[in-house]
Structures are given as structure tokens and as C-alpha cells.
PDB file of N, CA and C in Angstrom:
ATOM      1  N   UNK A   1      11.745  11.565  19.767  1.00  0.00           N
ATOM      2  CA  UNK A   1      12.126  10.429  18.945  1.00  0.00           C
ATOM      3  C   UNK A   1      11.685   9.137  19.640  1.00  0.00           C
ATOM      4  N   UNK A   2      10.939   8.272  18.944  1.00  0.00           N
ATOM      5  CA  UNK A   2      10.432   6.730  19.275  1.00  0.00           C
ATOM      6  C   UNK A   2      11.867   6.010  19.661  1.00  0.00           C
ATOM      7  N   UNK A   3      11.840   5.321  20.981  1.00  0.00           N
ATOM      8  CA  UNK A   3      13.027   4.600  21.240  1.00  0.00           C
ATOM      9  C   UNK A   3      13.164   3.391  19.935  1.00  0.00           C
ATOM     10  N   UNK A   4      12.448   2.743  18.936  1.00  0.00           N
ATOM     11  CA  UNK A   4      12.768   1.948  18.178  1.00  0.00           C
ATOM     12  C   UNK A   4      13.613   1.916  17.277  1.00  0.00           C
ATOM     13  N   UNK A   5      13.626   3.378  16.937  1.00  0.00           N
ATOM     14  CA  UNK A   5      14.360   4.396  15.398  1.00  0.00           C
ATOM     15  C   UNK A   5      16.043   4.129  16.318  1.00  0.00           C
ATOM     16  N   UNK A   6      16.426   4.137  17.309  1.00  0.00           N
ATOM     17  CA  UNK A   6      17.417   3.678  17.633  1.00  0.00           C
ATOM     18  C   UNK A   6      18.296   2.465  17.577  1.00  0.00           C
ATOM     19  N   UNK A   7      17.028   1.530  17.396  1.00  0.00           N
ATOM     20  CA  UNK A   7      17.690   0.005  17.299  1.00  0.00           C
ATOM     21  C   UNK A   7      18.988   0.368  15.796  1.00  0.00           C
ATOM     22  N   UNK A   8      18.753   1.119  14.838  1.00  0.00           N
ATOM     23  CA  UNK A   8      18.810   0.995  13.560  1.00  0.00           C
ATOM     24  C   UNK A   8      20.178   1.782  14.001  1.00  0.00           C
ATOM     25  N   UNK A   9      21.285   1.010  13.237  1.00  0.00           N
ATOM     26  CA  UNK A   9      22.875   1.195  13.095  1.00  0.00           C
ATOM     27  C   UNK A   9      23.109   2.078  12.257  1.00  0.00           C
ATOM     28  N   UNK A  10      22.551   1.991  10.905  1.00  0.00           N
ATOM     29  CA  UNK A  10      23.557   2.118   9.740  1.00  0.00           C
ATOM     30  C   UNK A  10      21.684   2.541   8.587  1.00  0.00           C
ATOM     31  N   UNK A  11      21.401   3.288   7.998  1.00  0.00           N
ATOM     32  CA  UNK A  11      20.463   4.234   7.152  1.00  0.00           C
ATOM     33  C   UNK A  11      20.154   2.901   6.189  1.00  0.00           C
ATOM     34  N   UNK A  12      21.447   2.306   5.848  1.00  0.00           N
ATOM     35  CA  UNK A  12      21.079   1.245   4.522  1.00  0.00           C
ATOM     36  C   UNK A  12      20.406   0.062   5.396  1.00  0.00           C
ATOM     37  N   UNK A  13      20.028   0.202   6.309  1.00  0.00           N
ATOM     38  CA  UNK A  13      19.001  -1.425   6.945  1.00  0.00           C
ATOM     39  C   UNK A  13      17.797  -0.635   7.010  1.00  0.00           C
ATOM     40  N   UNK A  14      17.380   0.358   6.415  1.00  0.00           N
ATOM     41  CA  UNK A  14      16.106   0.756   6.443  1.00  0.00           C
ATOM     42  C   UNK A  14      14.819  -0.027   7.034  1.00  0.00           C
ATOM     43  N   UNK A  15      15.209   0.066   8.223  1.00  0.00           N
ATOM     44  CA  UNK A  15      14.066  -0.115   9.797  1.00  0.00           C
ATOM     45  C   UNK A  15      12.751   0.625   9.307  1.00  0.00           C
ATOM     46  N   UNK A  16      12.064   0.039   9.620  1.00  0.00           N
ATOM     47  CA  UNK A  16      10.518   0.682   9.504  1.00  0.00           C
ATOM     48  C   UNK A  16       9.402  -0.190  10.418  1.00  0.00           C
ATOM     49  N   UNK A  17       8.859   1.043  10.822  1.00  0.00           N
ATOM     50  CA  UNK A  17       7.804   0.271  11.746  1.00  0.00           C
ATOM     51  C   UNK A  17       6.439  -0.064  10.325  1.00  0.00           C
ATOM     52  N   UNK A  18       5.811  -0.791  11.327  1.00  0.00           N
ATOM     53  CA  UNK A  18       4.616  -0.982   9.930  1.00  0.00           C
ATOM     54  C   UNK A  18       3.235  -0.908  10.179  1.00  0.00           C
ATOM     55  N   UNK A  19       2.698   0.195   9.745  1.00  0.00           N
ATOM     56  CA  UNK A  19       0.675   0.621  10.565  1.00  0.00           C
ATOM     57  C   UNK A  19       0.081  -0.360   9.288  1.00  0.00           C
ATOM     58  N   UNK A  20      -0.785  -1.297  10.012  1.00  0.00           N
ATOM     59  CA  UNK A  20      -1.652  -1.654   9.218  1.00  0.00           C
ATOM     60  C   UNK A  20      -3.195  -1.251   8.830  1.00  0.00           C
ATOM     61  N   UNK A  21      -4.152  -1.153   7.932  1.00  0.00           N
ATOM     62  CA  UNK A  21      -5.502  -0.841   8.365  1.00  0.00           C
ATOM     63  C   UNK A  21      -5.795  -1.268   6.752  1.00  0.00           C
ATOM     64  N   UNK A  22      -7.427  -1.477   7.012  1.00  0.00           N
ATOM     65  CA  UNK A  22      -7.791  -2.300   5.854  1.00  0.00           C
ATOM     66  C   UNK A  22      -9.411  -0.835   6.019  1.00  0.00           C
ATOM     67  N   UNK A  23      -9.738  -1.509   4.324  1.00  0.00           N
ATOM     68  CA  UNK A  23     -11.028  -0.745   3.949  1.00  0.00           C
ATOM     69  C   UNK A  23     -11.362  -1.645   2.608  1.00  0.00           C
ATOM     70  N   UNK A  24     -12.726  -0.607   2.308  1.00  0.00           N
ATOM     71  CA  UNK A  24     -13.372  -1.759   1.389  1.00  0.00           C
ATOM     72  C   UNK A  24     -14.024  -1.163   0.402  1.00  0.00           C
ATOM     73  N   UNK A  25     -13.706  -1.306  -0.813  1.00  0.00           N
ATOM     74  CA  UNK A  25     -13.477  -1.009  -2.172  1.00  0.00           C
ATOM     75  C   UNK A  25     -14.787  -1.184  -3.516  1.00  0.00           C
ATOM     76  N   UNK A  26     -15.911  -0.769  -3.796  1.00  0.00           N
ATOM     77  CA  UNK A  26     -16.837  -1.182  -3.943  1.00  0.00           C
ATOM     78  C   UNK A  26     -16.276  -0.982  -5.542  1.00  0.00           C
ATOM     79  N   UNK A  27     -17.008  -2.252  -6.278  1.00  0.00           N
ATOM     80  CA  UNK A  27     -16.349  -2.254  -7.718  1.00  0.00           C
ATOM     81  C   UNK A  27     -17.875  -3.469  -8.357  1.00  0.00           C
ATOM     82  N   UNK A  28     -18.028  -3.469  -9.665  1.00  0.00           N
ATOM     83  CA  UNK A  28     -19.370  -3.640 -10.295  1.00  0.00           C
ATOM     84  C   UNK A  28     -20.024  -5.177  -9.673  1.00  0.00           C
ATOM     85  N   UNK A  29     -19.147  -5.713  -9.234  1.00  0.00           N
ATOM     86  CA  UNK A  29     -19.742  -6.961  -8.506  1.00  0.00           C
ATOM     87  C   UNK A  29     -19.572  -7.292  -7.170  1.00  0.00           C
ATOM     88  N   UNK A  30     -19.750  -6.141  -6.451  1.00  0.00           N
ATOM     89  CA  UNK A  30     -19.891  -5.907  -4.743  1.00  0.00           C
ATOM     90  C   UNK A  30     -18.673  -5.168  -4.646  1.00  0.00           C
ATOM     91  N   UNK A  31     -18.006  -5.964  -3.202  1.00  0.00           N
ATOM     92  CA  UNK A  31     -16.793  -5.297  -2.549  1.00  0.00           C
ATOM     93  C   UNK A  31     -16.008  -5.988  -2.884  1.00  0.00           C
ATOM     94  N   UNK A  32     -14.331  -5.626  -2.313  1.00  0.00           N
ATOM     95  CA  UNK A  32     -13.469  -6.465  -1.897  1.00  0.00           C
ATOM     96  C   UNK A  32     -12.426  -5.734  -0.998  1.00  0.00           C
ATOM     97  N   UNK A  33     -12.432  -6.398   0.383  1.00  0.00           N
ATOM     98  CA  UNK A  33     -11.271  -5.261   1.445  1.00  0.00           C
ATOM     99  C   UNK A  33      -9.994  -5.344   0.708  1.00  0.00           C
ATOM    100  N   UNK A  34      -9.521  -4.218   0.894  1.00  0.00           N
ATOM    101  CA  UNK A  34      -7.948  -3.951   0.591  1.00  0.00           C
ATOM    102  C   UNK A  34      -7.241  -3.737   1.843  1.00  0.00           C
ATOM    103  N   UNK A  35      -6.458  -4.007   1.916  1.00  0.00           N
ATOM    104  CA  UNK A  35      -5.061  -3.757   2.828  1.00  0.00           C
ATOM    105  C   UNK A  35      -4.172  -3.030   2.635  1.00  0.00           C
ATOM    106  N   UNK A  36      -3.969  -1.762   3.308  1.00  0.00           N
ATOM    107  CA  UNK A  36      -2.907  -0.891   3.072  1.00  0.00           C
ATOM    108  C   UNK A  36      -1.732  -1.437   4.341  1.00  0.00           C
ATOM    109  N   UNK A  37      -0.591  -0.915   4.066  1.00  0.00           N
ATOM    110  CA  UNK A  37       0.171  -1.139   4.834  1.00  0.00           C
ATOM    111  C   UNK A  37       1.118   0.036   4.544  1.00  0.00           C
ATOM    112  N   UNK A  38       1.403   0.911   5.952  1.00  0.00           N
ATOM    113  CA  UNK A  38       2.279   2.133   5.533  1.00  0.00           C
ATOM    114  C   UNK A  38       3.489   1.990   6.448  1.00  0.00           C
ATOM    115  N   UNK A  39       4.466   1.975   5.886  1.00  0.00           N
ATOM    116  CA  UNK A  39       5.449   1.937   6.563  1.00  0.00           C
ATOM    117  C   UNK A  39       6.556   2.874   6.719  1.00  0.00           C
ATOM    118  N   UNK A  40       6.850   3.521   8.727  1.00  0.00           N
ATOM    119  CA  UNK A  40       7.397   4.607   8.891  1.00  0.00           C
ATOM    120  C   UNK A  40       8.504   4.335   9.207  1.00  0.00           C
ATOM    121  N   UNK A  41       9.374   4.928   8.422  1.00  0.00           N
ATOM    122  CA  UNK A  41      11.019   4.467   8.149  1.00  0.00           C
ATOM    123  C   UNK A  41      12.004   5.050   9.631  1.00  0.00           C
ATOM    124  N   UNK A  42      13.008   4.391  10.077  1.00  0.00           N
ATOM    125  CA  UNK A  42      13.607   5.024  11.309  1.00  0.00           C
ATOM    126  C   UNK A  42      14.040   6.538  10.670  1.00  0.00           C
ATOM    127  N   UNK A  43      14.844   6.439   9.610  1.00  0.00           N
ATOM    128  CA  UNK A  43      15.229   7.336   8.698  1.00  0.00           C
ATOM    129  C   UNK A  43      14.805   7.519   7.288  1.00  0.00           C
ATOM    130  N   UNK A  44      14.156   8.962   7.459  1.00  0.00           N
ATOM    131  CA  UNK A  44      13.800   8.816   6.322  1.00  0.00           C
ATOM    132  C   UNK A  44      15.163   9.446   4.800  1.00  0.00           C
ATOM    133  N   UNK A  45      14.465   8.473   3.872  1.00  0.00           N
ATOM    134  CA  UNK A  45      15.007   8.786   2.234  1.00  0.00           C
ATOM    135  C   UNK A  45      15.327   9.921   2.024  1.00  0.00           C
ATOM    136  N   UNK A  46      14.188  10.845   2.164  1.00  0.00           N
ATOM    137  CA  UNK A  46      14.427  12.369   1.796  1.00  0.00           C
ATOM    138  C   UNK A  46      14.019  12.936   3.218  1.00  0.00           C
ATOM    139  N   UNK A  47      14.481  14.329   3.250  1.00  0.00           N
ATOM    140  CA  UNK A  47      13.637  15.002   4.272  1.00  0.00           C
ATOM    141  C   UNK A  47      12.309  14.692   4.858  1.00  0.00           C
ATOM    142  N   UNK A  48      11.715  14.730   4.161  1.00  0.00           N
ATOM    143  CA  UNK A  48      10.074  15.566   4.353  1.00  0.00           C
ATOM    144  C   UNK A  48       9.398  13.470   4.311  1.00  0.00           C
ATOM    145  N   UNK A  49       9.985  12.547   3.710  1.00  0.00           N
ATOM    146  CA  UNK A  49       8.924  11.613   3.459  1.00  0.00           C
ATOM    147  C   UNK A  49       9.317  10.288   4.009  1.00  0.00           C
ATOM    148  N   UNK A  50       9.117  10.004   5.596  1.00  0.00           N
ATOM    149  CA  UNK A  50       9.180   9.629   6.138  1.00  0.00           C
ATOM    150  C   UNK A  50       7.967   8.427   6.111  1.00  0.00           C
ATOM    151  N   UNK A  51       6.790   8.464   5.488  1.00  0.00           N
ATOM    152  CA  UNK A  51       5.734   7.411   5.738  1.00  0.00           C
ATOM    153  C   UNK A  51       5.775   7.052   4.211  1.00  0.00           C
ATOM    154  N   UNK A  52       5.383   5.522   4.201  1.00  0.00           N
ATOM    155  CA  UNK A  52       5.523   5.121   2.795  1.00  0.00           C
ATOM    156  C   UNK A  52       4.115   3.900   2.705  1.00  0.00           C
ATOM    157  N   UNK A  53       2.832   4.317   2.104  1.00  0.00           N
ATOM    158  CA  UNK A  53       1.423   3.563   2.145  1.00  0.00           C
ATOM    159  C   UNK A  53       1.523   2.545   0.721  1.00  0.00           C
ATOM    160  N   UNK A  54       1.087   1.366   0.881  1.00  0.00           N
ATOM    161  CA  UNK A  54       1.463   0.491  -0.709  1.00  0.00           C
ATOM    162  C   UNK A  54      -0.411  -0.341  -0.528  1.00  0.00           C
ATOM    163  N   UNK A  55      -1.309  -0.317  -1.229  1.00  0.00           N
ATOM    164  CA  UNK A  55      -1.932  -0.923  -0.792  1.00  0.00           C
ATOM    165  C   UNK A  55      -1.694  -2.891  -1.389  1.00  0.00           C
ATOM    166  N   UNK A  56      -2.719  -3.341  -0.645  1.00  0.00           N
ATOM    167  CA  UNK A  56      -2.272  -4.916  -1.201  1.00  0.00           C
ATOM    168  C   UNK A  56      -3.003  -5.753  -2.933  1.00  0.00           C
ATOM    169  N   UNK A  57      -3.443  -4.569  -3.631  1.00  0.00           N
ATOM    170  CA  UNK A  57      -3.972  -5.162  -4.357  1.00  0.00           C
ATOM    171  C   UNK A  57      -3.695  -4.505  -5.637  1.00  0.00           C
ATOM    172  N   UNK A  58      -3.822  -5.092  -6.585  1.00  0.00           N
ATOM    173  CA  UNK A  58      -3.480  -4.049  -8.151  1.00  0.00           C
ATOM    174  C   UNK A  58      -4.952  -3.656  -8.347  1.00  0.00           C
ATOM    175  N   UNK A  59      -5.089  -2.579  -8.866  1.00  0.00           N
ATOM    176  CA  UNK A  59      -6.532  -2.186  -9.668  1.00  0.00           C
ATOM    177  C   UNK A  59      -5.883  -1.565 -11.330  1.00  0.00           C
ATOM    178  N   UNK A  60      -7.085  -1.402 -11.891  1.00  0.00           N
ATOM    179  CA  UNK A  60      -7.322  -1.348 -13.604  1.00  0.00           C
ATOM    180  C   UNK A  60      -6.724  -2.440 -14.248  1.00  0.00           C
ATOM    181  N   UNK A  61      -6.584  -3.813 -13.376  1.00  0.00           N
ATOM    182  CA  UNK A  61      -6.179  -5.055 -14.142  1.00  0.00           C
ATOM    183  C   UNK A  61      -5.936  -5.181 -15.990  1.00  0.00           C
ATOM    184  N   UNK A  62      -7.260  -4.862 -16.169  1.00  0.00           N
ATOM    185  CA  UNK A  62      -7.408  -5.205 -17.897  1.00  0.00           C
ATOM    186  C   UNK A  62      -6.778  -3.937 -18.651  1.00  0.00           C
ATOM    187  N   UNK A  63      -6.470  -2.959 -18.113  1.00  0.00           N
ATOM    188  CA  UNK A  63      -6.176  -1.875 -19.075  1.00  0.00           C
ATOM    189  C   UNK A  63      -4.519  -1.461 -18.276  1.00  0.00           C
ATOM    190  N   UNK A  64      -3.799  -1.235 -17.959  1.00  0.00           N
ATOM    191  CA  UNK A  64      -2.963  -1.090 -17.333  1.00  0.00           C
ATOM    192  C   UNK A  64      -2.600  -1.609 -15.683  1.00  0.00           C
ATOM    193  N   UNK A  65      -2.173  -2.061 -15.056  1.00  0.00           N
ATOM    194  CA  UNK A  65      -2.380  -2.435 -13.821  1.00  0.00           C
ATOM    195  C   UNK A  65      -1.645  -1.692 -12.761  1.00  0.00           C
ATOM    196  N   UNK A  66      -2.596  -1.152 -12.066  1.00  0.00           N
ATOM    197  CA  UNK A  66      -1.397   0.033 -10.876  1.00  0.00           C
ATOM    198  C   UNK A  66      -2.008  -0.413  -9.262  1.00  0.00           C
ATOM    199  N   UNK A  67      -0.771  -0.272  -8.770  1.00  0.00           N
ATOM    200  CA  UNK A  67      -0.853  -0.234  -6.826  1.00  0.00           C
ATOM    201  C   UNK A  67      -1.354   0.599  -6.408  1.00  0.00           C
ATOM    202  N   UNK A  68      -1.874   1.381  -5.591  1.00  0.00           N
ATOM    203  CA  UNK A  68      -1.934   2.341  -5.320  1.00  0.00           C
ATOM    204  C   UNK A  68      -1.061   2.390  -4.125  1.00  0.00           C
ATOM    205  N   UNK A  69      -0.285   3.545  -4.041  1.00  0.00           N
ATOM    206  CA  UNK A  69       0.818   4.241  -3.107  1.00  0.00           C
ATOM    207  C   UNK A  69      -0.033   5.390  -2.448  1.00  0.00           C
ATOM    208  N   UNK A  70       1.228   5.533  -1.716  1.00  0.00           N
ATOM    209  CA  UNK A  70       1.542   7.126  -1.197  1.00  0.00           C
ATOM    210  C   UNK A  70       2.607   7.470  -0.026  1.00  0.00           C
ATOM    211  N   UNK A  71       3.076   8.511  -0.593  1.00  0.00           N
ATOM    212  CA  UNK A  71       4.398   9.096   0.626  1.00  0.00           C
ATOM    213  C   UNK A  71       3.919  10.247   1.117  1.00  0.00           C
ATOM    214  N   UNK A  72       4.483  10.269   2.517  1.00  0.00           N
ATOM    215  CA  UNK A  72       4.233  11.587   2.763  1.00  0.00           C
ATOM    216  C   UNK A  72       5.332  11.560   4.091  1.00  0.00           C
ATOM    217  N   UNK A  73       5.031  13.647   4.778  1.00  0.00           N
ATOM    218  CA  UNK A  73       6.142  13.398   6.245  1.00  0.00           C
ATOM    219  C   UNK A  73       5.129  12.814   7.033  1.00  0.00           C
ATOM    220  N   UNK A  74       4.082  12.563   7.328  1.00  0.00           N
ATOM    221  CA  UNK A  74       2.745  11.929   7.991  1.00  0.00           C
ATOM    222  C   UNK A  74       2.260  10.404   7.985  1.00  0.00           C
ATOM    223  N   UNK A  75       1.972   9.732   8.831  1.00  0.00           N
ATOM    224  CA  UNK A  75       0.878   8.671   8.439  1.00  0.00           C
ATOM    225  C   UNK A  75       0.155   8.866   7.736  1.00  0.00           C
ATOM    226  N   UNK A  76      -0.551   9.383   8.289  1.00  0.00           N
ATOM    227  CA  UNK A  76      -2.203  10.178   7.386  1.00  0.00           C
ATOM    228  C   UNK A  76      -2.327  11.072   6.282  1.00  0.00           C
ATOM    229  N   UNK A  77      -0.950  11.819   5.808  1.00  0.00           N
ATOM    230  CA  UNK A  77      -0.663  11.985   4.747  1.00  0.00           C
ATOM    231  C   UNK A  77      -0.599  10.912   3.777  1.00  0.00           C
ATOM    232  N   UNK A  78       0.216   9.884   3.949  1.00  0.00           N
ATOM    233  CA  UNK A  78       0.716   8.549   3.162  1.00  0.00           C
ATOM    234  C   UNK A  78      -0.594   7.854   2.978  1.00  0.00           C
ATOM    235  N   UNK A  79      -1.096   7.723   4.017  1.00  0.00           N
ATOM    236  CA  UNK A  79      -2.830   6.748   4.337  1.00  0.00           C
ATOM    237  C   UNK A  79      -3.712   7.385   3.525  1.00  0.00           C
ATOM    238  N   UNK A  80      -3.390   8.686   3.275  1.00  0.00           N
ATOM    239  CA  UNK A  80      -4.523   9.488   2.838  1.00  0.00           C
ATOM    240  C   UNK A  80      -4.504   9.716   1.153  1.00  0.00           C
ATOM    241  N   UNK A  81      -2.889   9.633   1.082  1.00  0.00           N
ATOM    242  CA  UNK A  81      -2.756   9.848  -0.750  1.00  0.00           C
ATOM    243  C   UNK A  81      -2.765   8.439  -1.069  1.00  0.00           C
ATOM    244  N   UNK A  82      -2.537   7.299  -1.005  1.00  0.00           N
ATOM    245  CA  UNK A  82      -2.710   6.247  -1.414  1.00  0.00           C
ATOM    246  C   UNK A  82      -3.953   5.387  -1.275  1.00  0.00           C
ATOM    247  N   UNK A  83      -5.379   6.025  -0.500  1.00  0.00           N
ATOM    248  CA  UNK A  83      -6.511   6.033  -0.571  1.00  0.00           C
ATOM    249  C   UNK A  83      -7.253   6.573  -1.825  1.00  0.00           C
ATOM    250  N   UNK A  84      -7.044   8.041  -1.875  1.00  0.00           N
ATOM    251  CA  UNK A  84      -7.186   9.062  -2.895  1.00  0.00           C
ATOM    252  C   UNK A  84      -6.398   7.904  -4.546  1.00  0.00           C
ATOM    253  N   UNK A  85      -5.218   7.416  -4.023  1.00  0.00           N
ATOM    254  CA  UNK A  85      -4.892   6.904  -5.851  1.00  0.00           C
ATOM    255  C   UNK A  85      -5.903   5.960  -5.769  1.00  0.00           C
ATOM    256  N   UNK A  86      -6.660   4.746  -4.691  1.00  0.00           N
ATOM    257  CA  UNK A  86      -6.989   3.911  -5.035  1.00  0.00           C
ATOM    258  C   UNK A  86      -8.547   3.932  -5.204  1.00  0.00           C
ATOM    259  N   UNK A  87      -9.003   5.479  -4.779  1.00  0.00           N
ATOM    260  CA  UNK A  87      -9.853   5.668  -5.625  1.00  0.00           C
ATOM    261  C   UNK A  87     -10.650   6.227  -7.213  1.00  0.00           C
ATOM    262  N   UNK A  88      -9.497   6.411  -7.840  1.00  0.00           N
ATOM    263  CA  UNK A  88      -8.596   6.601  -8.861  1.00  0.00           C
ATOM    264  C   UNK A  88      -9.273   5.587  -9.793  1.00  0.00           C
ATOM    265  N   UNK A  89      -9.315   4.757  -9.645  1.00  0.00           N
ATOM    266  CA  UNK A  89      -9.393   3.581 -10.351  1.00  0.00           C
ATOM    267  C   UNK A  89     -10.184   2.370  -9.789  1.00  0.00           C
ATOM    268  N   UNK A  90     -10.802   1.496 -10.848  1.00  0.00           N
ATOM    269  CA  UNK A  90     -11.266   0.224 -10.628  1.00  0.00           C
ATOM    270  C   UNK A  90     -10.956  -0.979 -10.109  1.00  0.00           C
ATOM    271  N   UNK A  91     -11.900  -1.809  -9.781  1.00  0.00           N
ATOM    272  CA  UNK A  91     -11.211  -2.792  -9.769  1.00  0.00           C
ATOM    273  C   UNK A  91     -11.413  -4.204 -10.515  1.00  0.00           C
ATOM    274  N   UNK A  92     -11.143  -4.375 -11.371  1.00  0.00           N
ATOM    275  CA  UNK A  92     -11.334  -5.475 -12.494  1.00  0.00           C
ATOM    276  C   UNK A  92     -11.461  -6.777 -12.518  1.00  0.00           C
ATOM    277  N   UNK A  93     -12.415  -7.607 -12.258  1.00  0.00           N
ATOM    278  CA  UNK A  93     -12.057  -8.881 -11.816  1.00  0.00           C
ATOM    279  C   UNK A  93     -11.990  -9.688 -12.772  1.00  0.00           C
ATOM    280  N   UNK A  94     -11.133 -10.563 -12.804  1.00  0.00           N
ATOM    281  CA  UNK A  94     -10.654 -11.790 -14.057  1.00  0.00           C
ATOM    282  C   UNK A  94     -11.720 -12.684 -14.453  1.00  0.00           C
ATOM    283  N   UNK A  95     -12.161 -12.585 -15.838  1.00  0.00           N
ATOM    284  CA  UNK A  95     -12.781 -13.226 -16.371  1.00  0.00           C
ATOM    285  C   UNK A  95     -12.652 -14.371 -16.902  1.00  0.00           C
ATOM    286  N   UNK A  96     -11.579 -14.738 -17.116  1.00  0.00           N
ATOM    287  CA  UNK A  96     -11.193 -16.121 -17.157  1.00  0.00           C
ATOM    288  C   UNK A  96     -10.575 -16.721 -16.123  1.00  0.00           C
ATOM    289  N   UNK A  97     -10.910 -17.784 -14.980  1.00  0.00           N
ATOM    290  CA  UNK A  97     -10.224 -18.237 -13.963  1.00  0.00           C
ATOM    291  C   UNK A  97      -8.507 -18.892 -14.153  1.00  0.00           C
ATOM    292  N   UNK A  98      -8.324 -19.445 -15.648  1.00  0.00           N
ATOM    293  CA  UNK A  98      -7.540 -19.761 -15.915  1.00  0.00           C
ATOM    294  C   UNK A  98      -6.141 -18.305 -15.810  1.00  0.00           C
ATOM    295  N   UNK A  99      -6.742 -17.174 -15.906  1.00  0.00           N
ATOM    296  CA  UNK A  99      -5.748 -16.158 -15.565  1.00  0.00           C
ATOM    297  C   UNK A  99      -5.399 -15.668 -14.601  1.00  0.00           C
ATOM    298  N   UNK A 100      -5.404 -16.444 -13.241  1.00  0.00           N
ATOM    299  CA  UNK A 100      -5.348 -16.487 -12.082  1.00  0.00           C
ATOM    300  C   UNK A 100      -4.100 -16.963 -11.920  1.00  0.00           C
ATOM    301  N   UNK A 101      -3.004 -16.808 -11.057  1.00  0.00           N
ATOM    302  CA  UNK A 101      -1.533 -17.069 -10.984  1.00  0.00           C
ATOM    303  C   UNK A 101      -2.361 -18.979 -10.196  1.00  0.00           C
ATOM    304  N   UNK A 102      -1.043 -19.660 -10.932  1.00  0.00           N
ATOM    305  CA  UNK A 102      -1.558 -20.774 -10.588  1.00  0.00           C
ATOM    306  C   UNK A 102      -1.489 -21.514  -8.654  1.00  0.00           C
ATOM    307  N   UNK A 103      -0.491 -20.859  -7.970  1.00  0.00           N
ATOM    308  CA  UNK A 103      -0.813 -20.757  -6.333  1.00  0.00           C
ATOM    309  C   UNK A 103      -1.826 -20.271  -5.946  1.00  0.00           C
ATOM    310  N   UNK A 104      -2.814 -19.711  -6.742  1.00  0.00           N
ATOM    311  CA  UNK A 104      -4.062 -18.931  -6.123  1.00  0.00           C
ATOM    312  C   UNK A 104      -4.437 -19.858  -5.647  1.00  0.00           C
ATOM    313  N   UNK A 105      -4.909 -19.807  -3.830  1.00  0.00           N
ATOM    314  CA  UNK A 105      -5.821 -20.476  -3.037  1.00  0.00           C
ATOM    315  C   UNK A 105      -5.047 -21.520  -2.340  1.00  0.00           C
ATOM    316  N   UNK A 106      -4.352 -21.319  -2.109  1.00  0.00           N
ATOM    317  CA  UNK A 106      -3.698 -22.276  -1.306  1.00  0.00           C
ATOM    318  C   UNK A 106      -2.849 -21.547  -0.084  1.00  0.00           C
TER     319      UNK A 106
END
């Protein structure tokens, strides 16, 4: 057991350490890196699913819009299914700038 998973008192402060790693997403008008971030809980939710991967970007914008995830008892399980969703799908870029949340860029 990682001495950190100890700091954690009580299951409901759900402690998690956090692996970062980025990759890069090729879609009809070049790239764009994504950022996953998986985070391994002191305790996990259920048995078995201890790693939890969210990446940082939505894809299929125009037709439904999804994150791509993944859980697993592994890093590289979690890293690995939420790669797999986010290749799943596109990535759509906004055709009107005006549909851009209005803090964009700052």
C-alpha cells in the first residue's frame, strides 16, 4: 500500500492521486493534443475499479457530444479504455466562432 492512501480518514473525501499524460488526436483539419487525466482513488468505489481516465475534451460536437472515459483496477487499463472510446469518435470543430463559450481565450 502507497503511504498517501493513508492520509485519507473517512472513504467520502475520496483522495485520489492524479497521472497525467497527453496525446494527439488527428481529425479533418490536422491535430489537436488531448489531455487525459486518470485518477487513482485511495479507496476504491467498487472492488475491482480503482483508476478513473476522463479525457479533457468533448468529441462528436455536432451530433451528440461525448468525453471519453474509462475505469478500470489498472492505470493502463483506465488509460487504455478511455483512449480506445476516444478513438471512437471525431473531433468536430465549430464552424461558427460565435459558438464558442464566450471566456474562450482568456
Amino acid at each position: 500500500m502507497n503511504e498517501w492512501k493513508l492520509v485519507q480518514k473517512d472513504p467520502s473525501e475520496a483522495l485520489a492521486r492524479l497521472h497525467f499524460f497527453s496525446v494527439k488526436k488527428k481529425h479533418a483539419e490536422g491535430e489537436i493534443e488531448v489531455r487525459i487525466t486518470v485518477k487513482e482513488f485511495a479507496t476504491a468505489r467498487t472492488s475491482d475499479m480503482q483508476f478513473y481516465a476522463t479525457a479533457d475534451l468533448e468529441l462528436n460536437q455536432k451530433t451528440l457530444r461525448f468525453q471519453p472515459c474509462g475505469w478500470s483496477e489498472t492505470l493502463a487499463g483506465a488509460l487504455g479504455e478511455c483512449m480506445r472510446n476516444m478513438r471512437k469518435f471525431d473531433y468536430e470543430t465549430a464552424d461558427d466562432p460565435a459558438a464558442l463559450p464566450s471566456d474562450c481565450g482568456r
